[in-house]
C-alpha atoms as a PDB file:
ATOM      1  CA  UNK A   1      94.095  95.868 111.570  1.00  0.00           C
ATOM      2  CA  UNK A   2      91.828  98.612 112.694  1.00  0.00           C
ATOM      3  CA  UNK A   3      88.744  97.674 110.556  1.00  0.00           C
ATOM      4  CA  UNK A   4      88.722  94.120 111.774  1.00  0.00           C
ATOM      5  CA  UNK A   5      86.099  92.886 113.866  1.00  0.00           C
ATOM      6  CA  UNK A   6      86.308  89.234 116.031  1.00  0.00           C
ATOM      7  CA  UNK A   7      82.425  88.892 114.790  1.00  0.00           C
ATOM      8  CA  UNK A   8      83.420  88.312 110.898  1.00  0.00           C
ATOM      9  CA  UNK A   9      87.280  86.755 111.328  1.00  0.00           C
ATOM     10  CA  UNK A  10      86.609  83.293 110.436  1.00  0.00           C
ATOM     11  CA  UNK A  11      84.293  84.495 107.444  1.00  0.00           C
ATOM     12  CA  UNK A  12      87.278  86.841 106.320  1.00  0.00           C
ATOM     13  CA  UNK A  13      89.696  83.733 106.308  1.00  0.00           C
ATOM     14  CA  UNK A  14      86.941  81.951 104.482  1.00  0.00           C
ATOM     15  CA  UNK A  15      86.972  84.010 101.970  1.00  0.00           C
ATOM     16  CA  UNK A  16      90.758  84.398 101.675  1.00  0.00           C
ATOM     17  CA  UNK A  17      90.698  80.076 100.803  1.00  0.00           C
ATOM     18  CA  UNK A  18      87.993  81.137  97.917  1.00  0.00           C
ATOM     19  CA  UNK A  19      90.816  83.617  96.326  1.00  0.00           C
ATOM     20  CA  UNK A  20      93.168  81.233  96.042  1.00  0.00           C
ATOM     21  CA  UNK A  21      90.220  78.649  94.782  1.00  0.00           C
ATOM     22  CA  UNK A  22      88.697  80.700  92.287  1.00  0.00           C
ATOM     23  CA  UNK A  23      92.262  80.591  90.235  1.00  0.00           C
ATOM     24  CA  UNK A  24      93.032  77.297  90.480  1.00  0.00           C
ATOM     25  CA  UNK A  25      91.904  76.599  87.526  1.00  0.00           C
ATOM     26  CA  UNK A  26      94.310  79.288  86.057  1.00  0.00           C
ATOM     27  CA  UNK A  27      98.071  79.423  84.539  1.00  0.00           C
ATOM     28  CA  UNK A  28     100.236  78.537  87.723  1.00  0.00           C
ATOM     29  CA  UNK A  29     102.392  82.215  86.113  1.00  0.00           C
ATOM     30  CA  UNK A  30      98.959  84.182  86.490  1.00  0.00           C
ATOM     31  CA  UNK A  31      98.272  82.535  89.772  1.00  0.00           C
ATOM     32  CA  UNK A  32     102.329  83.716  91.139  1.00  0.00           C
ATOM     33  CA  UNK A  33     101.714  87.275  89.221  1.00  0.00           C
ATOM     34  CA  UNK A  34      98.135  87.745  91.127  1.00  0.00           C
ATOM     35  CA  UNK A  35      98.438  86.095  94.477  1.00  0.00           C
ATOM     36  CA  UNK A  36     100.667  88.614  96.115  1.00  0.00           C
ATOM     37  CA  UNK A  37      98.273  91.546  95.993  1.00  0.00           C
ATOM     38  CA  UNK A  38      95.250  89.430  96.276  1.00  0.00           C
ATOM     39  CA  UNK A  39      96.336  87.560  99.471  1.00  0.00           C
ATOM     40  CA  UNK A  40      98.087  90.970 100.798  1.00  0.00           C
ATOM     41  CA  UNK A  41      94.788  91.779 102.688  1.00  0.00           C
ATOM     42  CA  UNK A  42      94.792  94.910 102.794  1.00  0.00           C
ATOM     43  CA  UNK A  43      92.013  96.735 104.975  1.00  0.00           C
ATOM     44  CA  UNK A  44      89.320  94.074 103.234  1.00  0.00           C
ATOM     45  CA  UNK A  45      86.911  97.244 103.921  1.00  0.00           C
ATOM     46  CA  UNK A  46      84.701  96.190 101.152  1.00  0.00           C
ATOM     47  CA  UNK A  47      84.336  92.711 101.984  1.00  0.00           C
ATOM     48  CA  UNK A  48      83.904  93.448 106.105  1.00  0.00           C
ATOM     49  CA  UNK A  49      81.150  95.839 104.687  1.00  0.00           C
ATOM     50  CA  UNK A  50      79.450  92.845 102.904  1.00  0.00           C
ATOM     51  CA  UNK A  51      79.832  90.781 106.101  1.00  0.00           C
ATOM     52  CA  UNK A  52      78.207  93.503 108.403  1.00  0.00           C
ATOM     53  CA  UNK A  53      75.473  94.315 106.311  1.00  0.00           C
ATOM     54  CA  UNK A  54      74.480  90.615 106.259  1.00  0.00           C
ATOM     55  CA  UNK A  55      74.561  90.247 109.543  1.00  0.00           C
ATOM     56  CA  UNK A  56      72.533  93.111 110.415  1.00  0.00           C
ATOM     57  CA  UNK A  57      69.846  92.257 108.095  1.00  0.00           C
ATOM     58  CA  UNK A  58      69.783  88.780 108.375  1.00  0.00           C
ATOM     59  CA  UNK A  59      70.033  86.220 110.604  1.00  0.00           C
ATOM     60  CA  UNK A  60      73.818  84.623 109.412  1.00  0.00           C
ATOM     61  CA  UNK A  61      76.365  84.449 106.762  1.00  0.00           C
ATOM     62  CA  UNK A  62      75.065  82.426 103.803  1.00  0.00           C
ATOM     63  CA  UNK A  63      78.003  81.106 101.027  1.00  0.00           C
ATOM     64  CA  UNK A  64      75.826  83.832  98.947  1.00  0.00           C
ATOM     65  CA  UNK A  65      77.027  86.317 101.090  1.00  0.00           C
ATOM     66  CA  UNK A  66      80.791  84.664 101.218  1.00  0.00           C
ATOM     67  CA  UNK A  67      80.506  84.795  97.112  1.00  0.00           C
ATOM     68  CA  UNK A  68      79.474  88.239  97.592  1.00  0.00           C
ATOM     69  CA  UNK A  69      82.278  89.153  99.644  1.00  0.00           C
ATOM     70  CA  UNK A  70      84.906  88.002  97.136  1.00  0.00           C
ATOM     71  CA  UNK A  71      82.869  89.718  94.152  1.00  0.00           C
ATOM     72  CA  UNK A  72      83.630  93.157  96.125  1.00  0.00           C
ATOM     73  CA  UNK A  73      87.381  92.062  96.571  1.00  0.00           C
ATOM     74  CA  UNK A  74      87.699  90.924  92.728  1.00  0.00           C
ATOM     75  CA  UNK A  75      86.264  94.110  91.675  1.00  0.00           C
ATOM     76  CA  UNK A  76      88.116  96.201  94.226  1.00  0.00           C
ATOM     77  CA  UNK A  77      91.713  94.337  93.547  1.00  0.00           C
ATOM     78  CA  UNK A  78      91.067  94.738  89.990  1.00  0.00           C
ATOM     79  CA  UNK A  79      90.577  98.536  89.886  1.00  0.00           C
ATOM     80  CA  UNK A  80      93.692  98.669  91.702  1.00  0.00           C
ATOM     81  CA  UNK A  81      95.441  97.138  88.969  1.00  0.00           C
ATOM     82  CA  UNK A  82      94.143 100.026  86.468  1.00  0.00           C
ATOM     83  CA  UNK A  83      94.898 102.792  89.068  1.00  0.00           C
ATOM     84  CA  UNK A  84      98.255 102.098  89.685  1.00  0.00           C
ATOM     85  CA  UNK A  85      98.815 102.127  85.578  1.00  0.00           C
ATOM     86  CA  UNK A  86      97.282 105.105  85.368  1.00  0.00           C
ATOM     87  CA  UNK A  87      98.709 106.659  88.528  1.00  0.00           C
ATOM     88  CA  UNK A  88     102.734 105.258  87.319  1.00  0.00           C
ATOM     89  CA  UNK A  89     102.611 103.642  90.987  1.00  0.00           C
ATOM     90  CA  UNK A  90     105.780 101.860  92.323  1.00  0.00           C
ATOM     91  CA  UNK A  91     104.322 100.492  95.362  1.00  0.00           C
ATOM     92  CA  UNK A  92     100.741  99.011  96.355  1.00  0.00           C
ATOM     93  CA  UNK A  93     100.251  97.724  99.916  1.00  0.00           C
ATOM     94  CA  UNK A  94     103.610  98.482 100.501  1.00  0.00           C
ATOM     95  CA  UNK A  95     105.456  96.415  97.926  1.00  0.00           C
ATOM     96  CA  UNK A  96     106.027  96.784  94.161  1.00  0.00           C
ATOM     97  CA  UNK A  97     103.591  97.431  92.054  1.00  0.00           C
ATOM     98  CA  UNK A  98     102.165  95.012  89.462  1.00  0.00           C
ATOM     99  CA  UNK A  99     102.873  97.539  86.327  1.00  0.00           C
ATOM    100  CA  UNK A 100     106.308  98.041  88.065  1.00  0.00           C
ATOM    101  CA  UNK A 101     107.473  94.479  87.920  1.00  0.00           C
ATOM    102  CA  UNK A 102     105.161  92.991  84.825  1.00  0.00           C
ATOM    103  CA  UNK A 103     104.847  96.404  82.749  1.00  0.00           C
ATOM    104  CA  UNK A 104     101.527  98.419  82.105  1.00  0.00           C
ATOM    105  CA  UNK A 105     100.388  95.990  79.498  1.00  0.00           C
ATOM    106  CA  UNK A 106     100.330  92.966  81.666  1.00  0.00           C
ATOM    107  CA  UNK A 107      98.759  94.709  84.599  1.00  0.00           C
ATOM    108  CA  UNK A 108      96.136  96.011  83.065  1.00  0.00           C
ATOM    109  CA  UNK A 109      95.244  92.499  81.283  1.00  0.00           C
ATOM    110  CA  UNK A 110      95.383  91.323  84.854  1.00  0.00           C
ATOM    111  CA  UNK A 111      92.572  93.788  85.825  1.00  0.00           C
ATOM    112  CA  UNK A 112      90.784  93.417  83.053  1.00  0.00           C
ATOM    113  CA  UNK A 113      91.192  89.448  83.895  1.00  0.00           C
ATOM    114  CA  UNK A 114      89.910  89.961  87.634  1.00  0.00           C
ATOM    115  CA  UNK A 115      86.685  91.612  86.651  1.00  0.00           C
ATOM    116  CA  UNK A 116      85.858  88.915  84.382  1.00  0.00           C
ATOM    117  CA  UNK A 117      86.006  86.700  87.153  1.00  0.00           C
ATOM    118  CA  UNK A 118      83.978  88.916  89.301  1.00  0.00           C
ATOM    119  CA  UNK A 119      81.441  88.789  86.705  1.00  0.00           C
ATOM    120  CA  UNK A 120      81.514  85.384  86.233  1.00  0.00           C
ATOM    121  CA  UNK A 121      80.766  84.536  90.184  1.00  0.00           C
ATOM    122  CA  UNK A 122      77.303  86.241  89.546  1.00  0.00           C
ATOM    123  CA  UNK A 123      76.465  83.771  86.781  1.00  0.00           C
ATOM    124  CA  UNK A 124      73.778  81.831  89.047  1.00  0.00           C
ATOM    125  CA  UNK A 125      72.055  85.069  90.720  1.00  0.00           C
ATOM    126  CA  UNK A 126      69.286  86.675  89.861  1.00  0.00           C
ATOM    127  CA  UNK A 127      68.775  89.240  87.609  1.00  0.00           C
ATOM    128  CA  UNK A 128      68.579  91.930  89.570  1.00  0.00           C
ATOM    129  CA  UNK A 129      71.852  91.726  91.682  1.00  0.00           C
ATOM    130  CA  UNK A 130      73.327  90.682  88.217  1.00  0.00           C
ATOM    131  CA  UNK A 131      72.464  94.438  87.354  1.00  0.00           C
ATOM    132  CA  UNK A 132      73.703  95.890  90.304  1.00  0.00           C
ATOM    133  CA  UNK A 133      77.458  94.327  89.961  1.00  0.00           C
ATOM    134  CA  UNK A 134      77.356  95.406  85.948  1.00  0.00           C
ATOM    135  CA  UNK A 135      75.882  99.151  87.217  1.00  0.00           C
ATOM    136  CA  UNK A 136      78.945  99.062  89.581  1.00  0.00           C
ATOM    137  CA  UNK A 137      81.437  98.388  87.281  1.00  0.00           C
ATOM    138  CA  UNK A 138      80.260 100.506  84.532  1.00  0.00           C
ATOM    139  CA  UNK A 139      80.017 103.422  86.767  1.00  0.00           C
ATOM    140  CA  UNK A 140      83.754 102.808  87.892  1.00  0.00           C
ATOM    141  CA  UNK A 141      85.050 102.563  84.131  1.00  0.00           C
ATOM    142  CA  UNK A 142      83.217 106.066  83.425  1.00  0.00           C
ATOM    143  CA  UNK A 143      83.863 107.722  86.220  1.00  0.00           C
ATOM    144  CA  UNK A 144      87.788 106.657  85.620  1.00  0.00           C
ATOM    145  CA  UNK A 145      87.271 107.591  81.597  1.00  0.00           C
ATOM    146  CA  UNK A 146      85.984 110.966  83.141  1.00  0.00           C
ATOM    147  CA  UNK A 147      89.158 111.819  85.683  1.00  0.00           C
ATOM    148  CA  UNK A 148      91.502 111.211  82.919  1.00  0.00           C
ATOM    149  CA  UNK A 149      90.105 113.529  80.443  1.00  0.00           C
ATOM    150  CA  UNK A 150      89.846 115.933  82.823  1.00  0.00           C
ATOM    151  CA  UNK A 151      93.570 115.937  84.275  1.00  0.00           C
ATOM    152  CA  UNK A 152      95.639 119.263  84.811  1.00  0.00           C
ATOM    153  CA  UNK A 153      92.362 120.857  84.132  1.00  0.00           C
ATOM    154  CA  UNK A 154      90.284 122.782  87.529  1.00  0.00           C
ATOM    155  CA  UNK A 155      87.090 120.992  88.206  1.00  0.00           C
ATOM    156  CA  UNK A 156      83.999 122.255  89.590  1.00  0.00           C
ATOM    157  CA  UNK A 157      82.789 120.541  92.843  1.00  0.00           C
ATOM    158  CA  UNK A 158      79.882 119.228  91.039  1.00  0.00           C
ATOM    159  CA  UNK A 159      82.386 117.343  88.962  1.00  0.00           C
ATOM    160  CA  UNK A 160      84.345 116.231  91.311  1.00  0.00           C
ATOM    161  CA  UNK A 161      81.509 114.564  93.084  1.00  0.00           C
ATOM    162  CA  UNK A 162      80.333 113.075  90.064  1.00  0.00           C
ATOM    163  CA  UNK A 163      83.746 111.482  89.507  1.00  0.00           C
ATOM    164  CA  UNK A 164      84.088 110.225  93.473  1.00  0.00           C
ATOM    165  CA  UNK A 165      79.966 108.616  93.292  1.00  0.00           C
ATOM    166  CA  UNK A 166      81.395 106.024  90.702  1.00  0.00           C
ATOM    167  CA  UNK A 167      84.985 105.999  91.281  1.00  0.00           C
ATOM    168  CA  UNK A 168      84.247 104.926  94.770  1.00  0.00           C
ATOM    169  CA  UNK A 169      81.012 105.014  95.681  1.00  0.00           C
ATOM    170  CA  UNK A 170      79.360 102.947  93.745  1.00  0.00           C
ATOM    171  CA  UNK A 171      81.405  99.678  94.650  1.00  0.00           C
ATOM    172  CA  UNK A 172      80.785 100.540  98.390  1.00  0.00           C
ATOM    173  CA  UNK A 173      77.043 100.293  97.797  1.00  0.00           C
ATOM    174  CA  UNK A 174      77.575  97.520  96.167  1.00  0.00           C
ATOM    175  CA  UNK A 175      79.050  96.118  98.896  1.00  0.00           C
ATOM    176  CA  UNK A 176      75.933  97.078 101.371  1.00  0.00           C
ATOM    177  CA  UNK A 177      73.535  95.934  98.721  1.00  0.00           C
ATOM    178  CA  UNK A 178      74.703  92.776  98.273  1.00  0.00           C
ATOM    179  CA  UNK A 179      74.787  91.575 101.652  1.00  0.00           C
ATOM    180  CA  UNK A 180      71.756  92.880 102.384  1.00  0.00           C
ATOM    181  CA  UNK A 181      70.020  91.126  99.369  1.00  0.00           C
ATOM    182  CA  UNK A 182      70.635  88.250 101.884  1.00  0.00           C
ATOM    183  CA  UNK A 183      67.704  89.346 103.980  1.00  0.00           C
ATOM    184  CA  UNK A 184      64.995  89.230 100.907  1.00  0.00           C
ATOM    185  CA  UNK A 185      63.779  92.491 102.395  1.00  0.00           C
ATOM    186  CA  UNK A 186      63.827  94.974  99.533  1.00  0.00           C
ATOM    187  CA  UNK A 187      63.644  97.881 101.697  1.00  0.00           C
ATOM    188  CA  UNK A 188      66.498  96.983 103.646  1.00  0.00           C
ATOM    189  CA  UNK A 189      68.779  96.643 100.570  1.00  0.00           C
ATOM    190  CA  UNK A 190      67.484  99.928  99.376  1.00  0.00           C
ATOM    191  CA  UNK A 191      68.493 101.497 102.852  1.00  0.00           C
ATOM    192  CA  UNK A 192      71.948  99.624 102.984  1.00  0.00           C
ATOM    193  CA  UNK A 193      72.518 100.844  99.563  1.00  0.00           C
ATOM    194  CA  UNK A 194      72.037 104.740 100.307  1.00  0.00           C
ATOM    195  CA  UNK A 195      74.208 104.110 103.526  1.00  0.00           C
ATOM    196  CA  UNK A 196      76.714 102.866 101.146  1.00  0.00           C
ATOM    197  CA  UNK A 197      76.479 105.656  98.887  1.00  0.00           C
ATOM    198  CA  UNK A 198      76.872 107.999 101.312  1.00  0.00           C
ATOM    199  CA  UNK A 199      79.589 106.689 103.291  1.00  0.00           C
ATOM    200  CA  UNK A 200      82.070 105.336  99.845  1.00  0.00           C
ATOM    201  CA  UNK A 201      81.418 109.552  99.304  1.00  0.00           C
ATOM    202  CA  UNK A 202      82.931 110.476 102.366  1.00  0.00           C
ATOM    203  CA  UNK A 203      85.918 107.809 102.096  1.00  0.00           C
ATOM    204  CA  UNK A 204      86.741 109.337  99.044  1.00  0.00           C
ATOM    205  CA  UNK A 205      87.011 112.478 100.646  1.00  0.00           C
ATOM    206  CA  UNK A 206      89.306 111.145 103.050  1.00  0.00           C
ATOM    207  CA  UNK A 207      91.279 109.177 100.640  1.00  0.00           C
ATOM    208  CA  UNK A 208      91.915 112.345  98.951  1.00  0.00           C
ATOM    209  CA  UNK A 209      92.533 114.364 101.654  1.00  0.00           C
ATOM    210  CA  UNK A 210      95.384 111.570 102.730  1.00  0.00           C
ATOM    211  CA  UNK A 211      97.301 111.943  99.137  1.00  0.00           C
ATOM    212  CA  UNK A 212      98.339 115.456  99.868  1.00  0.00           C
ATOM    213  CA  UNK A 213      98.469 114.812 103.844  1.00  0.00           C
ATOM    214  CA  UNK A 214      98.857 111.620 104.612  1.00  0.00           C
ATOM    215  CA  UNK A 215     101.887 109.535 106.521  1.00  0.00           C
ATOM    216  CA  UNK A 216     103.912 107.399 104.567  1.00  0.00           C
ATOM    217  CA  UNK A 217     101.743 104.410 106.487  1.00  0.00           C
ATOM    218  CA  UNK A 218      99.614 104.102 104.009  1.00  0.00           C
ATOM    219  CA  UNK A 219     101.370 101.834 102.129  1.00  0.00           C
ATOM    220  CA  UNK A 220     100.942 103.741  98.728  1.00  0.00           C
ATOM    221  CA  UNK A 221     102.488 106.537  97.252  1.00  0.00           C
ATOM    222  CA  UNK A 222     101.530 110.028  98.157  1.00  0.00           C
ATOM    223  CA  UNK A 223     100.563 113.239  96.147  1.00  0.00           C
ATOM    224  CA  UNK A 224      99.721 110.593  93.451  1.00  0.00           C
ATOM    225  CA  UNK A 225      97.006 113.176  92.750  1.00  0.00           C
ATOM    226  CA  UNK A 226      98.655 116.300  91.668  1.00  0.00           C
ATOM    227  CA  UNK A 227     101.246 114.649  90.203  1.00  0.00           C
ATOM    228  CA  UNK A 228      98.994 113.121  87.716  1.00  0.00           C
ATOM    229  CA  UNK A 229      97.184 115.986  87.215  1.00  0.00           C
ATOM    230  CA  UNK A 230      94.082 115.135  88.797  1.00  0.00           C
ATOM    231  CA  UNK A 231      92.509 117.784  90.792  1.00  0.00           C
ATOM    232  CA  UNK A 232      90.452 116.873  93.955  1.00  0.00           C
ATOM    233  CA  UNK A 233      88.616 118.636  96.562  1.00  0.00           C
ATOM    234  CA  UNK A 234      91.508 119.628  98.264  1.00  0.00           C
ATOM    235  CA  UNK A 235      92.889 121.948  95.851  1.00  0.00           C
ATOM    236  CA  UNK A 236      89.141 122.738  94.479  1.00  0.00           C
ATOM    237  CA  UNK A 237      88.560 124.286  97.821  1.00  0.00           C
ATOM    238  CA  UNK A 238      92.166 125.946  98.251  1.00  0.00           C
ATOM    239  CA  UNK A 239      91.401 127.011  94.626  1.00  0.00           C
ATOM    240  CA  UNK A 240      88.263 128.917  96.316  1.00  0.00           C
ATOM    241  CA  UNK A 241      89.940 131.148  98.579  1.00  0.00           C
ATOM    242  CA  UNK A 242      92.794 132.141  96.589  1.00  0.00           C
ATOM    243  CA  UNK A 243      92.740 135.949  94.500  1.00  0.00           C
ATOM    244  CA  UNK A 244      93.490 135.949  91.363  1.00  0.00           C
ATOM    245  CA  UNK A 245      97.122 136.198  91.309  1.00  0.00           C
ATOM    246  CA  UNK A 246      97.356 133.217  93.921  1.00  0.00           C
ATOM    247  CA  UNK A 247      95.279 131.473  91.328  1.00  0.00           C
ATOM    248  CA  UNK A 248      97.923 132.280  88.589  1.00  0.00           C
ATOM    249  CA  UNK A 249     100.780 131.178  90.348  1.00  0.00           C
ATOM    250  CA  UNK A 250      99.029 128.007  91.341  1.00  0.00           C
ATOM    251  CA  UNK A 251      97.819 126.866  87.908  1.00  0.00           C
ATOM    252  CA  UNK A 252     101.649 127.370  86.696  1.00  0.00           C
ATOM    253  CA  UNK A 253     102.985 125.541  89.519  1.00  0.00           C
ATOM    254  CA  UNK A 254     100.728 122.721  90.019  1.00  0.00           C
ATOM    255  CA  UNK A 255      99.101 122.230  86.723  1.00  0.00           C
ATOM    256  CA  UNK A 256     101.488 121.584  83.815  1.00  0.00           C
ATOM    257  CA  UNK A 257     101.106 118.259  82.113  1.00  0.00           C
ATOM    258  CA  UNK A 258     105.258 118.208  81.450  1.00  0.00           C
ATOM    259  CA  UNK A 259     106.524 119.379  84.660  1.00  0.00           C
ATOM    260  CA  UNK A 260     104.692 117.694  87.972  1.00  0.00           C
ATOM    261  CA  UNK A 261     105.358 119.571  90.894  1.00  0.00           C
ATOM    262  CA  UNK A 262     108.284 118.857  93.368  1.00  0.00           C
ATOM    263  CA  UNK A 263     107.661 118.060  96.893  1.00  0.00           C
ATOM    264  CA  UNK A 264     108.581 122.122  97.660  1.00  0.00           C
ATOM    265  CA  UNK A 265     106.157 123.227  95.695  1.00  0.00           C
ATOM    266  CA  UNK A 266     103.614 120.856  97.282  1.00  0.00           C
ATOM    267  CA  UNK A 267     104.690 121.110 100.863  1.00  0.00           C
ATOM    268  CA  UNK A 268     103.582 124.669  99.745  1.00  0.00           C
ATOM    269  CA  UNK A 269     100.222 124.444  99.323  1.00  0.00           C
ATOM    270  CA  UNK A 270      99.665 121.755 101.594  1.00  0.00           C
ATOM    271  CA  UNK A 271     100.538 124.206 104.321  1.00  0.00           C
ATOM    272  CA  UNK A 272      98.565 126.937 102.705  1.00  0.00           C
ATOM    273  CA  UNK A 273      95.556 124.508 102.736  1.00  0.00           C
ATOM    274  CA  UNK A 274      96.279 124.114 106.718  1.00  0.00           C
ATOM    275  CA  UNK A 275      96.761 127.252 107.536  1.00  0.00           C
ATOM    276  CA  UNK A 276      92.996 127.840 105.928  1.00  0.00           C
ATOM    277  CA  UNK A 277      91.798 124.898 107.255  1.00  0.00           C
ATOM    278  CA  UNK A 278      90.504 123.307 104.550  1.00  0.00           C
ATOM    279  CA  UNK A 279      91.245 120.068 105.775  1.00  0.00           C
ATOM    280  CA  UNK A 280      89.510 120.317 108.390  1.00  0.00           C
ATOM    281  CA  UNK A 281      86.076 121.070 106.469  1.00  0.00           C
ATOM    282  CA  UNK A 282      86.033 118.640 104.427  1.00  0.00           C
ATOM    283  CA  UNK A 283      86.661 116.187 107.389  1.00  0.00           C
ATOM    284  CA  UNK A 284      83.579 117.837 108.865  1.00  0.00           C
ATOM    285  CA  UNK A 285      81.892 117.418 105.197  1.00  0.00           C
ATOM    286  CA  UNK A 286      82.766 113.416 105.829  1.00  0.00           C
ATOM    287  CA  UNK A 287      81.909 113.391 109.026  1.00  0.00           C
ATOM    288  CA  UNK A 288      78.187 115.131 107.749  1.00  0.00           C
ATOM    289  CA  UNK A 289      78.118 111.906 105.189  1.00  0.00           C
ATOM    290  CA  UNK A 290      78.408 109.599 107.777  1.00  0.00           C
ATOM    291  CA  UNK A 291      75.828 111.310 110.455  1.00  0.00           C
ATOM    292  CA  UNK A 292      73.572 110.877 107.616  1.00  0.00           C
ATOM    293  CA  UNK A 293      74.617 107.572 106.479  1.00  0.00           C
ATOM    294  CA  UNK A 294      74.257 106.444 110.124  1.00  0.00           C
ATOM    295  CA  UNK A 295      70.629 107.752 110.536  1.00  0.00           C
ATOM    296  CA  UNK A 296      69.637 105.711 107.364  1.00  0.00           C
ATOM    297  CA  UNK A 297      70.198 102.731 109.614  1.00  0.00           C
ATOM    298  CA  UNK A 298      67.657 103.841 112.499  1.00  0.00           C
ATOM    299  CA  UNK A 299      64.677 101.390 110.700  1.00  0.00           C
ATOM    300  CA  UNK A 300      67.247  98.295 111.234  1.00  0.00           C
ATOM    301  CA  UNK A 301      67.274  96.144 114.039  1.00  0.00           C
ATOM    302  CA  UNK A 302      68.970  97.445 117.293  1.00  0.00           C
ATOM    303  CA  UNK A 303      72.041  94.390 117.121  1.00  0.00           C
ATOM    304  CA  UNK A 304      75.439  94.108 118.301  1.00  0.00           C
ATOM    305  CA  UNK A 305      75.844  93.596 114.030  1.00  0.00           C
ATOM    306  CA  UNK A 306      74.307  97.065 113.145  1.00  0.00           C
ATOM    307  CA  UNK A 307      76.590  99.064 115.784  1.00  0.00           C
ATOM    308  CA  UNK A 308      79.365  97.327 114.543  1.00  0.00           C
ATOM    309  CA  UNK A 309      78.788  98.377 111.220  1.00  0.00           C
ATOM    310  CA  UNK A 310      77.960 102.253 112.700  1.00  0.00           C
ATOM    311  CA  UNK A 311      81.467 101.485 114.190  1.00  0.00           C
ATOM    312  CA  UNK A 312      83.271 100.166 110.974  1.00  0.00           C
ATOM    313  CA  UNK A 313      82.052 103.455 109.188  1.00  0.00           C
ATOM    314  CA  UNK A 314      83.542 105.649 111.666  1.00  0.00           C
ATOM    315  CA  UNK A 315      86.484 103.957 112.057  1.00  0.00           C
ATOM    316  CA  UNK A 316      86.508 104.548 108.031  1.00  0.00           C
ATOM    317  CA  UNK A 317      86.630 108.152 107.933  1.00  0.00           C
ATOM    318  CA  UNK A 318      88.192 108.870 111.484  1.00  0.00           C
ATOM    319  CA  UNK A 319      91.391 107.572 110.095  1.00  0.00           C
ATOM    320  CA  UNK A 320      94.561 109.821 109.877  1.00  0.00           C
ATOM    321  CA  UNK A 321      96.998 107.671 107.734  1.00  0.00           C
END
């Protein structure tokens, strides 16, 4: 896996034995119907985020910061549930899809199911990292409220970047705030939940950027996007360059709510983007994020724990599946 790290292994297996604990208590059909996408790992980026920032604000892993960790995943696994309705997925991490095999209803009630769990684990905090998770969530909800009333429609980047802050965003910083709340140190959780911010921005930009260019390795389906009629910076910048009978041609053959696009059609402006290089500014536009991001970090501690989670970050938006 290349976001795993031999520094937070046995922590990450930990906290695969609390998944399958914190449903034990559930319907042994829920537990079959959940456990393959839970236990599916994944990249576990949000949890190995929770991990570092721990570690390089604090002296060790806590069972706070283990609770923590699975929050993130509940959250995380649960959004996935509601994407993949909303995006008519077949596959997720390269098997079937829960709305493929159970039906929309069922996988949504599922996510919906997850979250309340999530929410439950912060029962015993305090108030303020309560907040945070419920801040999180909300801002995930809205921000997926927001990209479906906006589909087949063009967005302005502001929009866009309004949708991407909660969409994704605001769960990474989560992610950095929580395990930095470990510390105590209010400025540190402050800083670890800017670099958050900054850096869940510029994975959605590369997350995007991978739906209309991405290998089939990523264990999802591709062009979800367009198909669905949601427009992202990709085409928002091709839209940029184009005259207006470009424009024209490209509204009628991307953006019509009864007919998605064929792969021809989007093997056309895929290229087109290419050839104008729009992929590769927005890779520079991540790669800006994460300079910044990175810099954020200068007041920590010089560790072993704070380059790997410099390291982890590039890794994040270096990636080219």
């Amino acid at each position: 896996m290349i976001f795993s790290f031999n520094s937070i292994k046995d922590h990450l297996r930990t906290m695969d034995e609390r998944i399958t604990d914190c449903f034990n208590d559930s319907d042994p059909q829920i537990r079959e119907a959940i456990a393959p996408y839970l236990l599916n790992q994944g990249k576990r980026i949000r949890p190995t985020l929770v991990y570092l920032s721990t570690l390089a604000t604090s002296s060790d892993v806590t069972a706070a910061t283990h609770r923590y960790a699975l929050v993130t995943e509940l959250i995380h696994c649960a959004s996935l549930f509601h994407d993949d309705v909303l995006d008519n997925a077949m596959k997720r991490r390269g098997q079937p899809s829960a709305n493929r095999l159970y039906g929309n209803d069922t996988a949504v009630l599922i996510g919906d199911f997850l979250y309340m769990r999530a929410l439950m684990l912060m029962e015993s905090d305090r108030i303020k990292l309560r907040r945070a998770v419920y801040r999180a969530v909300t801002a995930m909800t809205q921000a997926e409220i927001s990209q479906g009333l906006k589909r087949y429609r063009i967005l302005t980047e502001s929009d866009y970047f309004r949708i991407i802050e909660g969409k994704t965003a605001a769960l990474i910083s989560l992610c950095a705030l929580l395990g930095a709340s470990i510390s105590g140190n209010g400025k540190w959780m402050t800083t670890l939940s800017i670099f958050g911010r900054q850096l869940g921005i510029a994975f959605q930009l590369i997350d995007d950027l991978l739906d209309w260019t991405g290998g089939i390795e990523t264990g999802k389906d591709r062009h979800c996007d367009i198909r669905e009629g949601r427009i992202t910076l990709p085409l928002i910048r091709l839209l940029a360059t184009m005259d207006h009978k470009e424009t024209a041609r490209c509204n009628k053959d991307l953006l019509k709510s009864d007919s998605p696009p064929d792969k021809e059609i989007i093997d056309k402006y895929m290229a087109m983007m290419m050839n104008r290089e729009i992929d590769q500014a927005i890779r520079t536009d991540a790669g800006n994020l994460l300079s910044n991001a990175a810099a954020s970090l200068n007041q920590l501690p010089d560790t072993t724990y704070r380059r790997e989670l410099l390291e982890f970050s590039d890794r994040l938006i270096r990636r080219s599946l």
